[in-house]
Protein backbone atom coordinates (compact mmCIF):
# COMPACT_ATOMS: atom_id res chain seq x y z
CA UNK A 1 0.00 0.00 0.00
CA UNK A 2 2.78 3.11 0.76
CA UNK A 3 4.22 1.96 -2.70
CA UNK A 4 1.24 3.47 -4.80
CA UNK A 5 0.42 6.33 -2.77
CA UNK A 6 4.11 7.65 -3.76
CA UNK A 7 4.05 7.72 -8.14
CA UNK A 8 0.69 9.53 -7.39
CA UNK A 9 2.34 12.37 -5.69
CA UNK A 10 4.93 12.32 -8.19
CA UNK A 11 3.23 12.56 -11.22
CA UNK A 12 1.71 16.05 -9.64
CA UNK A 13 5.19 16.79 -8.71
CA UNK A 14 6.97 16.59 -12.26
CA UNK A 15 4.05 18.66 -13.54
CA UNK A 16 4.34 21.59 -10.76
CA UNK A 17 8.27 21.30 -11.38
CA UNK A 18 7.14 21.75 -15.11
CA UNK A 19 5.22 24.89 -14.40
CA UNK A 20 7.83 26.35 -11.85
CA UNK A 21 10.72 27.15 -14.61
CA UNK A 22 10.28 30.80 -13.85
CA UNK A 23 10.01 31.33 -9.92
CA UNK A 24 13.78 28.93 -10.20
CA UNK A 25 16.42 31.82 -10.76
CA UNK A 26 15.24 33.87 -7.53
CA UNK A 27 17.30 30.93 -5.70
CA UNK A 28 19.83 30.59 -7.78
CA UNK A 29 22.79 32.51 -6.33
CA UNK A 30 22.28 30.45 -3.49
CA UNK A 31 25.60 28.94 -2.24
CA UNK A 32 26.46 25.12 -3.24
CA UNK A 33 23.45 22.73 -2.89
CA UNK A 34 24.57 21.83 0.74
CA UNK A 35 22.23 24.20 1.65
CA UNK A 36 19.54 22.27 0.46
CA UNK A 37 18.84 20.59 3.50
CA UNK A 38 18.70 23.74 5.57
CA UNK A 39 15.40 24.65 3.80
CA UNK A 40 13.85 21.58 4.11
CA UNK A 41 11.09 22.76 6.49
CA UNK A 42 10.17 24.98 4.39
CA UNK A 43 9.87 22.31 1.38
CA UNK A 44 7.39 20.31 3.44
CA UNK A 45 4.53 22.92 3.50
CA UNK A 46 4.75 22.36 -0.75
CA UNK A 47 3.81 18.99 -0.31
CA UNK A 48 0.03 20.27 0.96
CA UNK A 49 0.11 22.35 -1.87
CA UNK A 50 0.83 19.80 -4.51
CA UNK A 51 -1.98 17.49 -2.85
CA UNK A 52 -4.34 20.39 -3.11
CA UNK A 53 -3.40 20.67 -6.56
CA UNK A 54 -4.45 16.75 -7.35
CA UNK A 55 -7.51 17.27 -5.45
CA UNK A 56 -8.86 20.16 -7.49
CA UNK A 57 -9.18 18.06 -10.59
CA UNK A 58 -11.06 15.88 -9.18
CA UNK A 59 -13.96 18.10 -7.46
CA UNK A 60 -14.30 20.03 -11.21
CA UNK A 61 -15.36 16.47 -12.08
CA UNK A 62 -17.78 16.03 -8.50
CA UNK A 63 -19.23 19.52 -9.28
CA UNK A 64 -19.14 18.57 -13.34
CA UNK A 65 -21.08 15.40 -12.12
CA UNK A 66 -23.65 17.07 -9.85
CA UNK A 67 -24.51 19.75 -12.24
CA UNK A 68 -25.65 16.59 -14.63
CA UNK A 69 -27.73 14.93 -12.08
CA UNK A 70 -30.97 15.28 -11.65
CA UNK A 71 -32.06 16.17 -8.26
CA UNK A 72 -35.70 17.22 -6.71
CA UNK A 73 -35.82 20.89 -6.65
CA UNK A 74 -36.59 22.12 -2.97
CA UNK A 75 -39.58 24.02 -3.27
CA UNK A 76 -42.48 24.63 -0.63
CA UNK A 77 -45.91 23.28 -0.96
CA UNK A 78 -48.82 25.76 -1.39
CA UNK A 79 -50.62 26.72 1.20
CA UNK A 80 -53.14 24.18 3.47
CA UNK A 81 -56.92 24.75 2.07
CA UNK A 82 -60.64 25.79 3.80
CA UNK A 83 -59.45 25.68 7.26
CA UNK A 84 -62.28 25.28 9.51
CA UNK A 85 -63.31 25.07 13.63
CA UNK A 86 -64.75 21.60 13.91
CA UNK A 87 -64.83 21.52 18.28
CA UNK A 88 -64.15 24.69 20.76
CA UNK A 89 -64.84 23.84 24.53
CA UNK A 90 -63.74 26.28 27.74
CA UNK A 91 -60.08 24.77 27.16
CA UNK A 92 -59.45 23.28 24.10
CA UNK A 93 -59.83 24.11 20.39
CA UNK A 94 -60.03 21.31 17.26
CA UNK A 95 -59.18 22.32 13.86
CA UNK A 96 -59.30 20.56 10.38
CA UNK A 97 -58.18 21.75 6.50
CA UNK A 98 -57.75 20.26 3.40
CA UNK A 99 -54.37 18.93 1.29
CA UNK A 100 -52.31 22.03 -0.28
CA UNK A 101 -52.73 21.81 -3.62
CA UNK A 102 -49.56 21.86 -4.70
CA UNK A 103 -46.98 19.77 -2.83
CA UNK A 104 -44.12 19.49 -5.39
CA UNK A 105 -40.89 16.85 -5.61
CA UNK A 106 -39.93 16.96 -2.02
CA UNK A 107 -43.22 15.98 -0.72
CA UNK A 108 -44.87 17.08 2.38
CA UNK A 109 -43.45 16.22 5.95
CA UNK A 110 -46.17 17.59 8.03
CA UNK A 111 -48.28 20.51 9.37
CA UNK A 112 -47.25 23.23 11.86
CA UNK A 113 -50.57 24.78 13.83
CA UNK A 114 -49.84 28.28 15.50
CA UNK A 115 -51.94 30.56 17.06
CA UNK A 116 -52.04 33.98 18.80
CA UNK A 117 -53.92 35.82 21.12
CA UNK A 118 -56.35 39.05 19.79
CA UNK A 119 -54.79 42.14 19.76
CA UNK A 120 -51.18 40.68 19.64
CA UNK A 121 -49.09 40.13 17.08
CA UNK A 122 -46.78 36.62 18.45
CA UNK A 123 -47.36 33.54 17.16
CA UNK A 124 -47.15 30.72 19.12
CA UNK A 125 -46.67 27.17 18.34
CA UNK A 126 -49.08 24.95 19.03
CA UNK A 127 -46.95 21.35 19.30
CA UNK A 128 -43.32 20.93 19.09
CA UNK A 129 -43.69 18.26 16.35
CA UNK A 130 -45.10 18.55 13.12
CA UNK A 131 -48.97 17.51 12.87
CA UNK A 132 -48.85 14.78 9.62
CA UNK A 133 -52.61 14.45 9.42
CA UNK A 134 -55.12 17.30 8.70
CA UNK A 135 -56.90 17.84 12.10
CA UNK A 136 -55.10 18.68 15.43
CA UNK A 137 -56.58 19.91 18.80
CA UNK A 138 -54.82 22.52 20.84
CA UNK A 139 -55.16 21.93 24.25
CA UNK A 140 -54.86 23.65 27.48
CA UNK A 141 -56.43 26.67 26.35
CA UNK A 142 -57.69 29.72 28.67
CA UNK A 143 -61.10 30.15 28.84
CA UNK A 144 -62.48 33.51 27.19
CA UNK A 145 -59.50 33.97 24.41
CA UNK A 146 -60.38 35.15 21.49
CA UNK A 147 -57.65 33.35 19.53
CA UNK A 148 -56.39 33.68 15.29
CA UNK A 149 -55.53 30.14 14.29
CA UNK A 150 -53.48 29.50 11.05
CA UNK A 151 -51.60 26.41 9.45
CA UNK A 152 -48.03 25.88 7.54
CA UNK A 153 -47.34 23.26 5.73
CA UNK A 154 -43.47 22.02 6.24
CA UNK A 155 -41.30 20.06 3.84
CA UNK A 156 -37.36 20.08 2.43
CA UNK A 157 -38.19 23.72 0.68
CA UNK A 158 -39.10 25.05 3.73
CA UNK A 159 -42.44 26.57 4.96
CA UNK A 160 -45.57 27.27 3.09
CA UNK A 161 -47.61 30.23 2.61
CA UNK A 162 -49.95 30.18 6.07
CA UNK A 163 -53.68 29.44 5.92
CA UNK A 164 -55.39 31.07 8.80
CA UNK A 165 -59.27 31.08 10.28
CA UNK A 166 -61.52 33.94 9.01
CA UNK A 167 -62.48 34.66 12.12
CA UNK A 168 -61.02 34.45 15.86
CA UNK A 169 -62.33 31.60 18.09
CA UNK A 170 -63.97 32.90 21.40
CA UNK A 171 -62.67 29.60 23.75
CA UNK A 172 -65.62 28.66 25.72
CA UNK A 173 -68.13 26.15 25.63
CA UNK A 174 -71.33 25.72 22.93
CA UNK A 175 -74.23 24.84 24.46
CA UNK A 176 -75.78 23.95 20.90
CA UNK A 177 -74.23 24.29 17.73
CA UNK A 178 -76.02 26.08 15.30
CA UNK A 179 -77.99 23.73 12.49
CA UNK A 180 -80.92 25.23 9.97
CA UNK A 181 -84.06 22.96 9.70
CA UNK A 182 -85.11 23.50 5.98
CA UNK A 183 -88.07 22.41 5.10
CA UNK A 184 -88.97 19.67 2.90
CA UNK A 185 -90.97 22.16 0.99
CA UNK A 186 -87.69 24.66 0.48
CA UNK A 187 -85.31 22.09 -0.62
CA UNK A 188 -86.59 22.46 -4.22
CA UNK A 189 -87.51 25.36 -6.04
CA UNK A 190 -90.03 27.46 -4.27
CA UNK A 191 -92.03 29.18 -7.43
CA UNK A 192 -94.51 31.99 -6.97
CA UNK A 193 -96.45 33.90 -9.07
CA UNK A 194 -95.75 37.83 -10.01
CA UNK A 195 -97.86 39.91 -7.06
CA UNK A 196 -98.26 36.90 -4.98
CA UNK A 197 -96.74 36.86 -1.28
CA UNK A 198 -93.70 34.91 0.15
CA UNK A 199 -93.81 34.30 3.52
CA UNK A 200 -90.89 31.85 4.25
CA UNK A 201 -90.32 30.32 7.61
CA UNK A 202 -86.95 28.69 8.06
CA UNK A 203 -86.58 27.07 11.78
CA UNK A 204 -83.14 26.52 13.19
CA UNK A 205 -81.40 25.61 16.54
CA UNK A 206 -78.35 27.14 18.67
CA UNK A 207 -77.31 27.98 21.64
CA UNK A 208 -76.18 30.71 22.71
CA UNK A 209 -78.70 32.68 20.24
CA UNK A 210 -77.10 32.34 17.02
CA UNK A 211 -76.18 35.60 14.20
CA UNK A 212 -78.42 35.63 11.45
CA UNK A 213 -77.63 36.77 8.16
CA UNK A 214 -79.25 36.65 4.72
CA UNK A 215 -77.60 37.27 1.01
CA UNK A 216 -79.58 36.75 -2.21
CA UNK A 217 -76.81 35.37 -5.07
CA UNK A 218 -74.22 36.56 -2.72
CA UNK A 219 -74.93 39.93 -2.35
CA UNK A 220 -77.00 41.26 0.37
CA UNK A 221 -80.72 41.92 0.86
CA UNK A 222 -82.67 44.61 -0.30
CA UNK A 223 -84.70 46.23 2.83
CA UNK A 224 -87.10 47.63 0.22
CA UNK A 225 -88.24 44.89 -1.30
CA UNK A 226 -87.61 41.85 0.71
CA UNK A 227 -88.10 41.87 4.96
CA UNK A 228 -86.43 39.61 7.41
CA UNK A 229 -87.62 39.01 10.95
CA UNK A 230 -85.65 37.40 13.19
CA UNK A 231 -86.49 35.35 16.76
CA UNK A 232 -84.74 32.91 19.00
CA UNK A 233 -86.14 30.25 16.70
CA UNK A 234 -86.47 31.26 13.36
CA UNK A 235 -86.05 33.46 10.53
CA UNK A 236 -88.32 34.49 8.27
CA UNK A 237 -87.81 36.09 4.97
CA UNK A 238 -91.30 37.98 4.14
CA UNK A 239 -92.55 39.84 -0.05
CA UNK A 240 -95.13 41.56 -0.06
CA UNK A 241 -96.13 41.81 -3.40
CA UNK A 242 -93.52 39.25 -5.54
CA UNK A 243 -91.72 40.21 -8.58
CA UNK A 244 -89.85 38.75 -11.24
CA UNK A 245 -86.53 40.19 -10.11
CA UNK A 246 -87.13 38.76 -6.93
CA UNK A 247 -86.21 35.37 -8.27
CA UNK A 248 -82.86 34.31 -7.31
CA UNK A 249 -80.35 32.03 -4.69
CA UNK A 250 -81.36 33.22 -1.00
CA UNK A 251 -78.54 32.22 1.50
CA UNK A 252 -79.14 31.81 4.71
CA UNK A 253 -76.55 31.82 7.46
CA UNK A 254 -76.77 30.94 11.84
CA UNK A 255 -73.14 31.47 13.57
CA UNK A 256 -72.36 30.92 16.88
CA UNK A 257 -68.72 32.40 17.53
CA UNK A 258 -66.82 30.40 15.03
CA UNK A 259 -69.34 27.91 14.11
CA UNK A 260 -72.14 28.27 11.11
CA UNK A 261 -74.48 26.60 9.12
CA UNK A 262 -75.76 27.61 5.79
CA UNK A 263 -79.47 26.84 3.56
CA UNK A 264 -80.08 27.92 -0.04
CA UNK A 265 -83.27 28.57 -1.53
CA UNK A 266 -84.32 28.70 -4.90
CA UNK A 267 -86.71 31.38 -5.40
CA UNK A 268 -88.30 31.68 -8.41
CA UNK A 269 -91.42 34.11 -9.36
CA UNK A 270 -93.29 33.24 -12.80
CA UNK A 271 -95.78 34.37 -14.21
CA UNK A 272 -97.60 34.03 -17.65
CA UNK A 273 -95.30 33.98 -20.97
CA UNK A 274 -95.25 36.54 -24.04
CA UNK A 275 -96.82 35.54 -27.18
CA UNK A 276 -94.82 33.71 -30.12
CA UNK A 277 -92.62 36.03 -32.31
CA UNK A 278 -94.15 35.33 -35.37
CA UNK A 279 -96.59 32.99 -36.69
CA UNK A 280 -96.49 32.37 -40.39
CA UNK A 281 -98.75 30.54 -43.48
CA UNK A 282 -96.37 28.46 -44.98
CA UNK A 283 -98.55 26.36 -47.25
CA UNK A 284 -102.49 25.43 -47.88
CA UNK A 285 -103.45 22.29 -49.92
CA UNK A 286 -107.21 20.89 -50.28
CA UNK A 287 -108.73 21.34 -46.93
CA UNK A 288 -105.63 21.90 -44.89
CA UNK A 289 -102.89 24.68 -43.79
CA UNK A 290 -99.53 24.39 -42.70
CA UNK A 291 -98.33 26.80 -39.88
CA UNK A 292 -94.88 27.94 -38.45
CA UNK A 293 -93.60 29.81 -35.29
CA UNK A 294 -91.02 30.89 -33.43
CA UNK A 295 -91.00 31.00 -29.54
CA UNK A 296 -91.92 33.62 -27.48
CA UNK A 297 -88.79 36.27 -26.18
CA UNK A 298 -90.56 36.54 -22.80
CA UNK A 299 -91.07 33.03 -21.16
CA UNK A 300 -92.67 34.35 -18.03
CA UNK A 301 -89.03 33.04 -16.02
CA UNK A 302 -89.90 29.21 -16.52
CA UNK A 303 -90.07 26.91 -19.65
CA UNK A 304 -92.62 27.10 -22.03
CA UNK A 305 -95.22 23.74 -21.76
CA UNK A 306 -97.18 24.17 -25.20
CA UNK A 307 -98.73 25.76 -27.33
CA UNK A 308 -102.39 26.46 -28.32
CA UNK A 309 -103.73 27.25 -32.59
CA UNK A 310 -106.70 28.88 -32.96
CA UNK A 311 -108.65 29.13 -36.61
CA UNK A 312 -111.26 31.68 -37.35
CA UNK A 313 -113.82 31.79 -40.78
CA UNK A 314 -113.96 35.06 -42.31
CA UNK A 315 -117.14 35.09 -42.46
CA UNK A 316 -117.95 34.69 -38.73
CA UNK A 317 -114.83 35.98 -37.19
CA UNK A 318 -115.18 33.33 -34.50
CA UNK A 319 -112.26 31.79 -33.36
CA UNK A 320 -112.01 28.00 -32.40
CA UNK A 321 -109.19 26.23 -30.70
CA UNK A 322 -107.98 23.57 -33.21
CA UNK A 323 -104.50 21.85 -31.27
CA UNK A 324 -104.05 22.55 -27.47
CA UNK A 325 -101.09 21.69 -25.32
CA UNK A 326 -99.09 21.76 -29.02
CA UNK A 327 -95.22 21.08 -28.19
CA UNK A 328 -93.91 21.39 -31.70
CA UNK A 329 -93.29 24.40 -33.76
CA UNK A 330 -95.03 23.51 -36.94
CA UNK A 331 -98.53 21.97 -37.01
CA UNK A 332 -101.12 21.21 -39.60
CA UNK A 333 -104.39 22.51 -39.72
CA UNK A 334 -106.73 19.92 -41.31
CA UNK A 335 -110.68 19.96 -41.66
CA UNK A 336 -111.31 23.43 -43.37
CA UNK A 337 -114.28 23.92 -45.55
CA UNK A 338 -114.57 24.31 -48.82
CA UNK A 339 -114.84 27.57 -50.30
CA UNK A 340 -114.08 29.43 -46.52
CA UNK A 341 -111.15 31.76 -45.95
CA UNK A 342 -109.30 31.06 -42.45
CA UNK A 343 -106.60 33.19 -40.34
CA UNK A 344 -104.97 31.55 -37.48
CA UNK A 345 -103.40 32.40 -34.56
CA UNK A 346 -100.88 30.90 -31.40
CA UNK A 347 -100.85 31.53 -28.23
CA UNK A 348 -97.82 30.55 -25.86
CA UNK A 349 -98.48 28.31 -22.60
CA UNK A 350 -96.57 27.64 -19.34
CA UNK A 351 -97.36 26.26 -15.99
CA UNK A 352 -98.91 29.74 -14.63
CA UNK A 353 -101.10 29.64 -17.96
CA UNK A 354 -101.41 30.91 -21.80
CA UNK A 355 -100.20 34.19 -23.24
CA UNK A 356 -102.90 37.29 -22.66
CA UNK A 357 -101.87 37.70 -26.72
CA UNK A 358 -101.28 36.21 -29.39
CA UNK A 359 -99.52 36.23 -32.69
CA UNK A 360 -101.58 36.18 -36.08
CA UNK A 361 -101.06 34.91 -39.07
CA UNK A 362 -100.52 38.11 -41.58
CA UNK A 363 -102.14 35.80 -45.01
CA UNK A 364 -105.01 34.08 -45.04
CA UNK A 365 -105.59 30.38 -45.89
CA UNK A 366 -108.49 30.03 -49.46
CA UNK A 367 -109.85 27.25 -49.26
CA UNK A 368 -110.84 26.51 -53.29
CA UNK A 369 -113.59 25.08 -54.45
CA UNK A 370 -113.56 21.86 -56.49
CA UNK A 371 -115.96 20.61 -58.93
CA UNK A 372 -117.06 17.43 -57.58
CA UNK A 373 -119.02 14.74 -58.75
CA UNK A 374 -120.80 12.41 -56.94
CA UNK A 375 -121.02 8.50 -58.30
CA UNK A 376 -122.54 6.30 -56.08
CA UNK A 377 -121.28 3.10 -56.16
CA UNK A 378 -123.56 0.22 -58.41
CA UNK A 379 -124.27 -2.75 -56.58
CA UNK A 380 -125.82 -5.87 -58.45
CA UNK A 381 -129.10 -6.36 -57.95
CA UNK A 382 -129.93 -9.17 -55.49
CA UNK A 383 -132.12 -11.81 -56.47
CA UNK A 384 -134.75 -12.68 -53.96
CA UNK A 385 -136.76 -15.25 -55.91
CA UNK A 386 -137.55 -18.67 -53.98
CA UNK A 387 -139.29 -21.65 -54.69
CA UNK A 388 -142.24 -22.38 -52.18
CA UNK A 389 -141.29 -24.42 -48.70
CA UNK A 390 -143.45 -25.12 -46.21
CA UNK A 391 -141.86 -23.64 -42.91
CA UNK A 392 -144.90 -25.40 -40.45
CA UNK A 393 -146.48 -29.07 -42.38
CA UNK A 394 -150.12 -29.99 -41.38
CA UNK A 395 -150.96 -32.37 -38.17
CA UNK A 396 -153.36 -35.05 -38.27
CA UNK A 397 -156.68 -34.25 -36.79
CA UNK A 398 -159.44 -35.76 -35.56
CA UNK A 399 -163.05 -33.75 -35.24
CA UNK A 400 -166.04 -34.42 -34.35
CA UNK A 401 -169.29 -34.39 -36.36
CA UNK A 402 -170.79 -31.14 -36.19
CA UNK A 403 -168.23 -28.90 -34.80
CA UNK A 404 -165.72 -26.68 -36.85
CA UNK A 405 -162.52 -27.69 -37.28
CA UNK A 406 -159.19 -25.72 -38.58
CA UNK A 407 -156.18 -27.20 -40.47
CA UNK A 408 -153.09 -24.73 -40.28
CA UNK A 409 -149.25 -24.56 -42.04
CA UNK A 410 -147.36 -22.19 -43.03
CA UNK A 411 -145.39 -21.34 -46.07
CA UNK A 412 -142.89 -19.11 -47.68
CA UNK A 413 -141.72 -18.34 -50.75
CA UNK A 414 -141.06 -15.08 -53.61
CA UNK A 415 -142.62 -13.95 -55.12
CA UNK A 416 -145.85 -14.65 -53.43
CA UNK A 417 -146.85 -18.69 -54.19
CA UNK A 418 -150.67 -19.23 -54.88
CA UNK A 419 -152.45 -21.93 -52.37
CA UNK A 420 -154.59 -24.51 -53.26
CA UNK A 421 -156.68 -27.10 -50.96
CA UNK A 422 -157.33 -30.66 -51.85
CA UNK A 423 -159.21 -33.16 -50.48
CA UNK A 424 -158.51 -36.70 -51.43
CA UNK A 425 -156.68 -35.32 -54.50
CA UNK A 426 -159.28 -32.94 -55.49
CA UNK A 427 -159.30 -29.20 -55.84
CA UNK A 428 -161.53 -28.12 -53.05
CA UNK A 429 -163.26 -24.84 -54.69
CA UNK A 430 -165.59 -22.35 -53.58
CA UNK A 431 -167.56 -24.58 -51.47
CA UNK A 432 -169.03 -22.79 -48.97
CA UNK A 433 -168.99 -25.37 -45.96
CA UNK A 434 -164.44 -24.45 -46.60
CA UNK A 435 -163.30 -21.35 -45.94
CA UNK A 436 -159.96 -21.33 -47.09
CA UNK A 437 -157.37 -18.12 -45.38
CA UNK A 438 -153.87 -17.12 -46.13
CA UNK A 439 -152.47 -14.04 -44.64
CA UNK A 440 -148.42 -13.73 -44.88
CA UNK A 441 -147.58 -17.17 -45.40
CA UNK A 442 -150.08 -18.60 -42.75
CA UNK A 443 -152.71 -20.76 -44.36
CA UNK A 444 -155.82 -21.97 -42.68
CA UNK A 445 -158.75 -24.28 -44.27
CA UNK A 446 -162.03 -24.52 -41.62
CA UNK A 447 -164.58 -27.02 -42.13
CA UNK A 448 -167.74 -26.20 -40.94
CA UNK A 449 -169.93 -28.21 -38.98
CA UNK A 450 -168.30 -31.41 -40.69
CA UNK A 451 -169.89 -34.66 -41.10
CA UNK A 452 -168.76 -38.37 -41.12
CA UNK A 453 -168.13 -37.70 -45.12
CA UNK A 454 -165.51 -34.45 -44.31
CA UNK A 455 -162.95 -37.12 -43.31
CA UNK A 456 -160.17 -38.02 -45.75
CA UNK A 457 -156.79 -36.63 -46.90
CA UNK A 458 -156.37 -32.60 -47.15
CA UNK A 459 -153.51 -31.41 -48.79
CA UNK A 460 -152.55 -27.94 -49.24
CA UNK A 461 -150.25 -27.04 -52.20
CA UNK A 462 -148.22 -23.84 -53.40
CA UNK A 463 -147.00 -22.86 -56.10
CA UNK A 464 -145.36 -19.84 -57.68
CA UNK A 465 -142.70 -19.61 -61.03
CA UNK A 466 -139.55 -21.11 -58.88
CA UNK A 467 -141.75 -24.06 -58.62
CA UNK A 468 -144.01 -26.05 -55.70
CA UNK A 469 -144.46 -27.91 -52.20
CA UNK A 470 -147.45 -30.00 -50.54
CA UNK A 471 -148.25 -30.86 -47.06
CA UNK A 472 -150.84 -33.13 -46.26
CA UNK A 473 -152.67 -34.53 -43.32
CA UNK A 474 -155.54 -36.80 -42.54
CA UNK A 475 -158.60 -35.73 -40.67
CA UNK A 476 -161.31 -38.16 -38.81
CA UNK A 477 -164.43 -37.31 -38.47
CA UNK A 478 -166.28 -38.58 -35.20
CA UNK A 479 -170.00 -39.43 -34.70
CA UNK A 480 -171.00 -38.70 -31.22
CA UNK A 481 -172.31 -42.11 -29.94
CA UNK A 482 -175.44 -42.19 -27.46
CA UNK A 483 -175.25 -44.83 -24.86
CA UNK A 484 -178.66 -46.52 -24.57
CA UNK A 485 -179.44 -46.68 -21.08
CA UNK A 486 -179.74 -42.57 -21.65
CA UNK A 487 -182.40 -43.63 -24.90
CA UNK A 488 -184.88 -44.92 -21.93
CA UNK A 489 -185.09 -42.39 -19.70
């Protein structure tokens, strides 16, 4: 090992005796070289010198080297975000906030919480060690302090830009934090028509009595046109006579000391809509008319639902309501008589109602007259003829001598068939002991007072041009016997 070290200092050696030519002929008329030796001491102090000469070399290269490397630049992190009071009792005081934003190449290494008295200007520390999470409670508080609170988030760069409360914390104890009960009925949009009242009731709780405050789309209220009224319980946020530039975002805030809670409402006041821009005649065809519009400028603040077309005759000057509820912008009018003239007319609609006017159609819709002629449709004439049929045939009867009898049947046919009675295969004619009856297809023969000859076959026959049917039926004719025993007495 001592045999390396010693070309290494030579080397540097041959190269400083190399560059010290000039600074040789100051000790030159120096006696012999005896005296060499006598200046030794001071030759050892080169020997630091020529080492520092090696070394330099070498850190060029280091700082060469590091200027190449790529190492995190040491930068703080942003500052800590919405800082906020989430616990205050008579001695101690909780806190929470949110990530920085930024945090950069060297990370984060923690959170420093300070705070300082009202009305002086020393921060103190609030823990010797650096807080890593995002809440921390400061203990052993005085009661009645009104305290500024801020955080710093610590890392390689250094500190961060501080984030500190809005307000100072009063350190005591909350008997009830402060909390808004919004009504179901407020959670949506509260609409209201134009010269209607609001009278809004908003409950909340807190205790001591909480601050109330009130901005509409973050500015604040009015006094003219809206009133607030105010009680240990509630708020209430009173219009007397609403109007459309009432609408907007109502906020409403309760604080006790450092603590809050916030409600929105939506207020919205409506009321009915302008009419449509323009209405226009685009095109008329047989009995219809085709209509166009544009939508009305003034929606009454809230969509518009419909629409509603109206026609009127010339003649009359009546108007009718032809589509109602209408969502489109084009509709066509269908149904017109012939030989009218018709204007038309839209009206707007939204959920408060339709338009007090409406927008008219400048041209007017002719409906022409066509010649027309009427052919009504030939349909074959239906043949109705039928040969005769006998719908109800003739019974067998049996009468007795000397008392009418009746023989019935009926019979249809077309055109009317003629009827004929036989008896035994004769033509019964105008005899007057038969009375022969038809009457729409019933036919009847009575025999009058009949006798033991009447009996036999009757037949009744029709006939017409589709041809001919026979019934027939056999009648008995009873004598009335006497029994003897009655001949005596």
């Amino acid at each position: 090992m001592p045999s390396k070290p010693a070309p290494i200092k030579k080397s540097p050696a041959k190269k400083a005796a190399d560059k010290a030519p000039e600074p040789a002929p100051e000790p030159a008329p120096a006696p012999p070289a005896e005296a060499a030796p006598a200046h030794e001491p001071e030759a050892a102090p080169a020997a630091p010198a020529e080492y520092t000469a090696a070394a330099g070399p070498a850190d060029a290269a280091a700082t060469e080297e590091g200027a190449n490397s790529t190492t995190p630049t040491e930068v703080p992190t942003s500052a800590p975000l919405d800082i906020t009071v989430e616990d205050v009792n008579d001695t101690s005081l909780t806190i929470e906030w949110k990530t920085p934003e930024t945090i950069g190449d060297c990370g984060l290494d923690g959170y420093t919480i300070e705070y300082r008295k009202d009305g002086t200007t020393d921060w103190v520390a609030a823990q010797e060690q650096l807080t890593p999470g995002n809440r921390c409670c400061i203990k052993n508080l005085t009661t009645g302090d009104l305290l500024h609170v801020r955080v710093v988030a610590v890392n390689a760069g250094g500190r961060s830009e501080p984030c500190t409360l809005a307000q100072p914390v009063n350190i005591r104890e909350i008997g009830d934090r402060p909390r808004i009960r919004l009504p179901r009925a407020l959670r949506s949009r509260y609409v209201k028509q134009v010269g209607e009242q609001v009278n809004v009731v908003i409950p909340f709780l807190g205790k001591p009595k909480p601050e109330v405050s009130w901005l509409k789309d973050g500015q604040p209220l009015d006094t003219k046109r809206v009133n607030i009224r105010n009680s240990d319980k509630d708020s209430i946020l009173f219009i007397r006579t609403a109007e459309r530039e009432d609408s907007g975002v109502y906020e409403m805030t309760v604080k006790v000391d450092s603590f809050e809670d916030k409600a929105n409402i939506t207020l919205q006041i409506v009321e009915r809509p302008g009419c449509p821009t323009s209405v226009k005649l685009v095109d008329t065809w047989g009995f219809n008319a085709a209509l166009e519009w544009t939508p009305p400028k003034d929606n009454g603040n809230t969509e518009i639902t419909g629409y509603t077309i109206q026609k009127a005759d010339k003649k009359t000057g009546v108007w009718f309501s032809v589509l109602e509820h209408y969502h489109r912008l084009t509709a066509t009018v269908t149904d017109l008589i012939m030989g009218n003239s018709y204007s038309f007319r839209v009206f707007a609609e939204n959920k408060v109602g339709i338009s007090e006017k409406a927008a008219v159609t400048k041209g007017v819709a002719h409906i022409q007259k066509t010649g027309i002629v009427y052919k009504p449709p030939e349909y074959p004439e239906h043949n109705f003829s039928e040969a005769p049929k006998f719908t109800t045939p003739l019974s067998d009867r049996a009468a007795t001598v000397g008392y009418t009898t009746k023989l019935l049947c009926s019979v249809r046919g077309s055109p009317k068939p003629k009827i004929e009675w036989l008896k035994n295969q004769m033509i019964i004619g105008d005899d007057p002991k038969f009375r022969q009856i038809s009457n729409q297809g019933i036919c009847s023969l009575e025999i009058r007072k009949p006798c033991s000859f009447d009996g036999g076959v009757y037949t009744c026959r029709a006939k017409n041009a589709q041809g001919e049917a026979a019934v027939s039926c056999k009648l008995e004719v009873k004598q009335i016997v006497i029994p003897e025993s009655g001949k005596g007495k």
